[in-house]
PDB file of N, CA and C in Angstrom:
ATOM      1  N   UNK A   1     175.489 138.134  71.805  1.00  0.00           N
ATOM      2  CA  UNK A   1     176.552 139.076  72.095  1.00  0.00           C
ATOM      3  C   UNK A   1     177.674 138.382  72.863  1.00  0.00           C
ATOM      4  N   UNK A   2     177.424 137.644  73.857  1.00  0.00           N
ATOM      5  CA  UNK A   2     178.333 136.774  74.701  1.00  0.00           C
ATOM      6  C   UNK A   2     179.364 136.256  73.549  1.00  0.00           C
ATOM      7  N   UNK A   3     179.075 135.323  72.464  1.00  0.00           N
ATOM      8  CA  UNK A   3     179.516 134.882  71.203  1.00  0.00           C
ATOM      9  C   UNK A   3     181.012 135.864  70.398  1.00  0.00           C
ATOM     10  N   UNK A   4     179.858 136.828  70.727  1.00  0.00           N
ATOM     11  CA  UNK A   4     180.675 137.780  70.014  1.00  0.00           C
ATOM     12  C   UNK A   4     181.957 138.622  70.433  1.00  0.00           C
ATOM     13  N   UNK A   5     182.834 138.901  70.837  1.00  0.00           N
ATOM     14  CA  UNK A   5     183.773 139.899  71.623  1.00  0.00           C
ATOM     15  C   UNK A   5     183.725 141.421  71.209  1.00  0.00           C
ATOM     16  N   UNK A   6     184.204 141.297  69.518  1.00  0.00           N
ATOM     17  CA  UNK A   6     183.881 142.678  69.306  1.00  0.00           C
ATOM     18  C   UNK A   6     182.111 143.544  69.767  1.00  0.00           C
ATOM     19  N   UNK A   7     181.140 143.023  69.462  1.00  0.00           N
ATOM     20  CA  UNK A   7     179.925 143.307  69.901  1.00  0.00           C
ATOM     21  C   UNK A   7     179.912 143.619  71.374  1.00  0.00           C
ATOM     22  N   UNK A   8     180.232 142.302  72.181  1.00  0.00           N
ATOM     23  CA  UNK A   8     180.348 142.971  73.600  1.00  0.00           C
ATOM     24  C   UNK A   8     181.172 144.219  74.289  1.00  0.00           C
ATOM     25  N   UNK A   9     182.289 144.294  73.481  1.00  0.00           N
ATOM     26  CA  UNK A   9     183.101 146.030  73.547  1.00  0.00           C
ATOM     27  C   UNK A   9     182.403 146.822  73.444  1.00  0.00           C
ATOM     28  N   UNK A  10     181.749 147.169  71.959  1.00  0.00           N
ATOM     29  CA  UNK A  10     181.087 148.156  71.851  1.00  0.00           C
ATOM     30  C   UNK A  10     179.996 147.939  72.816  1.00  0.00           C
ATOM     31  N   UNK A  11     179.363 147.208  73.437  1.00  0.00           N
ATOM     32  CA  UNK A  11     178.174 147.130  74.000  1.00  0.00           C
ATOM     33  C   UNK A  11     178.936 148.092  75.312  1.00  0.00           C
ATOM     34  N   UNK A  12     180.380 147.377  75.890  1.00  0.00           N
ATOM     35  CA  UNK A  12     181.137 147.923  77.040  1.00  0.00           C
ATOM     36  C   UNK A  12     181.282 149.200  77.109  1.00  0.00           C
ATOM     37  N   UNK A  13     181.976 149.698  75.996  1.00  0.00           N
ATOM     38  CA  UNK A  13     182.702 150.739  75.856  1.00  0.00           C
ATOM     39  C   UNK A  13     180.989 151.882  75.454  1.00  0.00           C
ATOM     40  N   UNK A  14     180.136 151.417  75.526  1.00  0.00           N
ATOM     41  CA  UNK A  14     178.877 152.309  74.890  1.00  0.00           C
ATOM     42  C   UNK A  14     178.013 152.713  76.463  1.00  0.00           C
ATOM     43  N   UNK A  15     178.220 151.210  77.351  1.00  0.00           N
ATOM     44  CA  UNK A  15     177.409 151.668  78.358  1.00  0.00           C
ATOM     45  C   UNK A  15     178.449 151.957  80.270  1.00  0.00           C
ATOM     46  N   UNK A  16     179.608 151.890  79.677  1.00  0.00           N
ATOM     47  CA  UNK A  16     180.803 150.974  81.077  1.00  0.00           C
ATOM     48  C   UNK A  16     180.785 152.979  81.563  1.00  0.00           C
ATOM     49  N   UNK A  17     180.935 154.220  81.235  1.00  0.00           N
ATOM     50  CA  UNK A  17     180.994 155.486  81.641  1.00  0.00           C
ATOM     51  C   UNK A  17     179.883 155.668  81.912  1.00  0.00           C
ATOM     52  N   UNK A  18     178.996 155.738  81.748  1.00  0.00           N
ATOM     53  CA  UNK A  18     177.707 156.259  82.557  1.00  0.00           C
ATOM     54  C   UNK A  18     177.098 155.502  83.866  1.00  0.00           C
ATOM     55  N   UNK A  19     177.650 154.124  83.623  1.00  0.00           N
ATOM     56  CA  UNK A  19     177.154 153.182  84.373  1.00  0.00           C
ATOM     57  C   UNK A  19     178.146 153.570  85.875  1.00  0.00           C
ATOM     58  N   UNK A  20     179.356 153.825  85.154  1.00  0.00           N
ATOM     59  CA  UNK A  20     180.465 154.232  86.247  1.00  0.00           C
ATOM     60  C   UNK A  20     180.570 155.487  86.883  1.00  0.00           C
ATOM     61  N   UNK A  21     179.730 156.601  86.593  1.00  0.00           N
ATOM     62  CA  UNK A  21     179.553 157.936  86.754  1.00  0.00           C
ATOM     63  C   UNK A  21     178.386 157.291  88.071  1.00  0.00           C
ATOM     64  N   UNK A  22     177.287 156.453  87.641  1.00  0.00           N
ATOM     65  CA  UNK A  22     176.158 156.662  88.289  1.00  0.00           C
ATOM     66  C   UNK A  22     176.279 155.719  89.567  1.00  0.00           C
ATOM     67  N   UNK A  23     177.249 154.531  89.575  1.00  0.00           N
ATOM     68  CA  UNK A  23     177.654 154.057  90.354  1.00  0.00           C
ATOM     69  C   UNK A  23     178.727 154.703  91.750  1.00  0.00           C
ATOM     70  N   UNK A  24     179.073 155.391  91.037  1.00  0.00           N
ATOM     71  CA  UNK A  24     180.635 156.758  91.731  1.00  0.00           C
ATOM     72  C   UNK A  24     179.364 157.358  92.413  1.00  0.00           C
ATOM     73  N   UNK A  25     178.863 158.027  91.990  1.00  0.00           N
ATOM     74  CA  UNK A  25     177.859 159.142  92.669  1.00  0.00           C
ATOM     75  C   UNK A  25     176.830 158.507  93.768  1.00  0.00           C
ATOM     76  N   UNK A  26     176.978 157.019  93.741  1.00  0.00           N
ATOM     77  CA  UNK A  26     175.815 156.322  94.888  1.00  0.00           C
ATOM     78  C   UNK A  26     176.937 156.007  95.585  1.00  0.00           C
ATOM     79  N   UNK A  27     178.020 155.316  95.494  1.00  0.00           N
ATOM     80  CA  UNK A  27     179.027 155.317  96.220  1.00  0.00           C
ATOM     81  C   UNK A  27     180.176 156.017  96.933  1.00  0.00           C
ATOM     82  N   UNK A  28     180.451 156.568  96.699  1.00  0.00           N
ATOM     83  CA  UNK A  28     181.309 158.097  96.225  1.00  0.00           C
ATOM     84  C   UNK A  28     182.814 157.350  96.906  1.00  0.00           C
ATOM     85  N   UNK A  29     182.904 156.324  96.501  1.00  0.00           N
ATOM     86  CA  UNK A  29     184.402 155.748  96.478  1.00  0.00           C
ATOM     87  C   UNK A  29     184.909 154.963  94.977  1.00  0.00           C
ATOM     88  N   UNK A  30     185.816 155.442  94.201  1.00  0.00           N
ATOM     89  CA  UNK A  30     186.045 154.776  93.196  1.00  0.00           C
ATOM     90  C   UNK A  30     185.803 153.476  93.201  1.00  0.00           C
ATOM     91  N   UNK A  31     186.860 152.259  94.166  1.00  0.00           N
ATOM     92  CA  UNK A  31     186.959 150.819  93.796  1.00  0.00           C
ATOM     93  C   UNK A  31     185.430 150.522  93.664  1.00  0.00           C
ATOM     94  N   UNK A  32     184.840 150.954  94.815  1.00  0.00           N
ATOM     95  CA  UNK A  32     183.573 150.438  94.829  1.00  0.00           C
ATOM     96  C   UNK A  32     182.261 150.522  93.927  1.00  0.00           C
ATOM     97  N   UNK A  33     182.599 151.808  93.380  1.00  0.00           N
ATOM     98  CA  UNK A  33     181.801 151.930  92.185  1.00  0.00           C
ATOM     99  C   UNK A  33     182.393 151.171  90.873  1.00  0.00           C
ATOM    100  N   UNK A  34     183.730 150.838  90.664  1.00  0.00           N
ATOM    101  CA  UNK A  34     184.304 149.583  89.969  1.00  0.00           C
ATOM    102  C   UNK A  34     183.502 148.529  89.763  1.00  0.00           C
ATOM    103  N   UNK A  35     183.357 148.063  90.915  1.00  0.00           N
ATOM    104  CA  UNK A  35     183.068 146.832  91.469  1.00  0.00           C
ATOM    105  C   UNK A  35     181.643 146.490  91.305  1.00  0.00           C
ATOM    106  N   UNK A  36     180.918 147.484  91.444  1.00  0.00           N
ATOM    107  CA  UNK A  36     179.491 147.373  91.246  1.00  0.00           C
ATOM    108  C   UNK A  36     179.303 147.521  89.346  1.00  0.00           C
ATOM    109  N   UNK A  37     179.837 148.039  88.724  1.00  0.00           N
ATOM    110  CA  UNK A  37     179.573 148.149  87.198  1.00  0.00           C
ATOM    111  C   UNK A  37     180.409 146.854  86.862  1.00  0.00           C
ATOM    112  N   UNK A  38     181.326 146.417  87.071  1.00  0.00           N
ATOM    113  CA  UNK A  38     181.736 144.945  86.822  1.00  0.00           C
ATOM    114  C   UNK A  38     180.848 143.752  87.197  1.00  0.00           C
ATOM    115  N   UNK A  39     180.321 143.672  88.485  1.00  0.00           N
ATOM    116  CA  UNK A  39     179.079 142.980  88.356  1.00  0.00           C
ATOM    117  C   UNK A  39     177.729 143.031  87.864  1.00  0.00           C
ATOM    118  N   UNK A  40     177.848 144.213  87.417  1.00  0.00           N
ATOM    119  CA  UNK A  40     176.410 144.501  86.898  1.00  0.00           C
ATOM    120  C   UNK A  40     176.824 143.820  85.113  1.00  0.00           C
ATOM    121  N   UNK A  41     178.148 144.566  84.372  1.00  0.00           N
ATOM    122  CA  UNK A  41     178.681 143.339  83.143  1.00  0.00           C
ATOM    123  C   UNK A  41     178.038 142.082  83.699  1.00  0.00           C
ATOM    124  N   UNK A  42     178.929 141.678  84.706  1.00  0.00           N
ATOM    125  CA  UNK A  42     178.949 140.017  84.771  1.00  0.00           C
ATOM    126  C   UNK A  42     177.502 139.480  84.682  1.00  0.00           C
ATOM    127  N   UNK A  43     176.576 140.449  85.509  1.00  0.00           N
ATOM    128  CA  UNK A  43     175.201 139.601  85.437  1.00  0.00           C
ATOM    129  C   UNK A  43     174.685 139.541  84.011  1.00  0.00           C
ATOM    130  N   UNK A  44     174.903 140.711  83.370  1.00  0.00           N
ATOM    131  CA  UNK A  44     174.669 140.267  81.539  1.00  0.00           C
ATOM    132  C   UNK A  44     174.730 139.626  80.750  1.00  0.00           C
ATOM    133  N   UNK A  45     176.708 139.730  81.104  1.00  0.00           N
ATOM    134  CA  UNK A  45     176.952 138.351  80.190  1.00  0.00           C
ATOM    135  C   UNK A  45     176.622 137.335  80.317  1.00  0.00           C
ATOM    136  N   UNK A  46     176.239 136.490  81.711  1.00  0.00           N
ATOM    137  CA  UNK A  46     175.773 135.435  81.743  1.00  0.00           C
ATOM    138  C   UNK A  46     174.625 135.342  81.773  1.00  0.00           C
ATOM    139  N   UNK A  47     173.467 136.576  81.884  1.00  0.00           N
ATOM    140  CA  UNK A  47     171.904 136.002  81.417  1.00  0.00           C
ATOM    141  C   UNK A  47     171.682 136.467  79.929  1.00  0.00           C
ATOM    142  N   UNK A  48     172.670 137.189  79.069  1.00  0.00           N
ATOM    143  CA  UNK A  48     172.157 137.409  77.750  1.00  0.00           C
ATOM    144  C   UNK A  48     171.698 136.253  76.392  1.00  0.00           C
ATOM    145  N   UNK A  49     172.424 134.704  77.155  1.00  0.00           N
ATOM    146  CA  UNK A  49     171.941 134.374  75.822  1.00  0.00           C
ATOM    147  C   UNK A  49     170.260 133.165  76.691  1.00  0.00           C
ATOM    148  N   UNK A  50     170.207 133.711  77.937  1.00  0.00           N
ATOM    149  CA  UNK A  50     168.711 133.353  78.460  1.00  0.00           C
ATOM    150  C   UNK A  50     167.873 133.977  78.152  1.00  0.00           C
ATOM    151  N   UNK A  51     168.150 134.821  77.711  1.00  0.00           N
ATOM    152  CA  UNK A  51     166.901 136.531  77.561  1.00  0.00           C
ATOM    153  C   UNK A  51     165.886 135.715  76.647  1.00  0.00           C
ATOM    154  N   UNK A  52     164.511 136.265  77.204  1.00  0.00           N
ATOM    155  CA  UNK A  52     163.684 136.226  76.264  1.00  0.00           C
ATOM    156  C   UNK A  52     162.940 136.953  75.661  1.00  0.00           C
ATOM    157  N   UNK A  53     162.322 137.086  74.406  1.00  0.00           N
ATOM    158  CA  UNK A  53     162.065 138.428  73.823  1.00  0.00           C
ATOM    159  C   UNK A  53     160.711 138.984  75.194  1.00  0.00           C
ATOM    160  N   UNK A  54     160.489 140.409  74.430  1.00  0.00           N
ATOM    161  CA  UNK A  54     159.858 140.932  75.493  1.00  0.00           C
ATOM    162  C   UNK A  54     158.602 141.312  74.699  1.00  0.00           C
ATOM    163  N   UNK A  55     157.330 140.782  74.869  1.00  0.00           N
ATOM    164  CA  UNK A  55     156.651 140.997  73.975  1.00  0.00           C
ATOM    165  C   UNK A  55     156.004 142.464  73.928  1.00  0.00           C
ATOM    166  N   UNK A  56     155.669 143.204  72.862  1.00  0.00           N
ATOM    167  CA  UNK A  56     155.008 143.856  72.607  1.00  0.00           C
ATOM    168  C   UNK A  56     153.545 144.364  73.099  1.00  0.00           C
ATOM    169  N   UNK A  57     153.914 145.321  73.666  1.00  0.00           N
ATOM    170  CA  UNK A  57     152.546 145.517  74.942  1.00  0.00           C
ATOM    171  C   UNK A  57     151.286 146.095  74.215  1.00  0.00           C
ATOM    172  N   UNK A  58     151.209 146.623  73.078  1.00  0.00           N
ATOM    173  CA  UNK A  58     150.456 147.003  72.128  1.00  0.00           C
ATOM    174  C   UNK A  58     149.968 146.222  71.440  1.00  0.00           C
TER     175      UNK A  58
END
C-alpha cells in the first residue's frame, strides 16, 4: 500500500473520520485529536511493508 498512493487514499479517506471522531472524543480538543490520527497514519505507513502475515489460529 505504501507503493501505492491511490490505495493509501482510499485506505485514508475509509479509516481518517472515525479514527478522528474517536480521537476528538478522548481528547476533546480538535488540533490534538489531528495530531494523534496523523501519527497513528504515520506509524502505518512506515510498518506496512514490515507486516507479517498473521497466521490462522484455527
Amino acid at each position: 500500500m505504501a507503493s501505492e498512493p491511490s490505495a493509501w487514499k482510499r485506505y485514508y479517506d475509509e479509516w481518517a473520520p472515525a479514527l478522528l471522531l474517536f480521537a476528538r472524543q478522548r481528547t476533546r480538543f480538535q488540533p490534538d485529536a489531528e495530531d494523534v490520527v496523523q501519527e497513528a497514519f504515520l506509524k502505518v505507513w512506515e510498518k506496512y511493508d514490515q507486516k507479517s502475515p498473521i497466521p490462522n489460529p484455527y
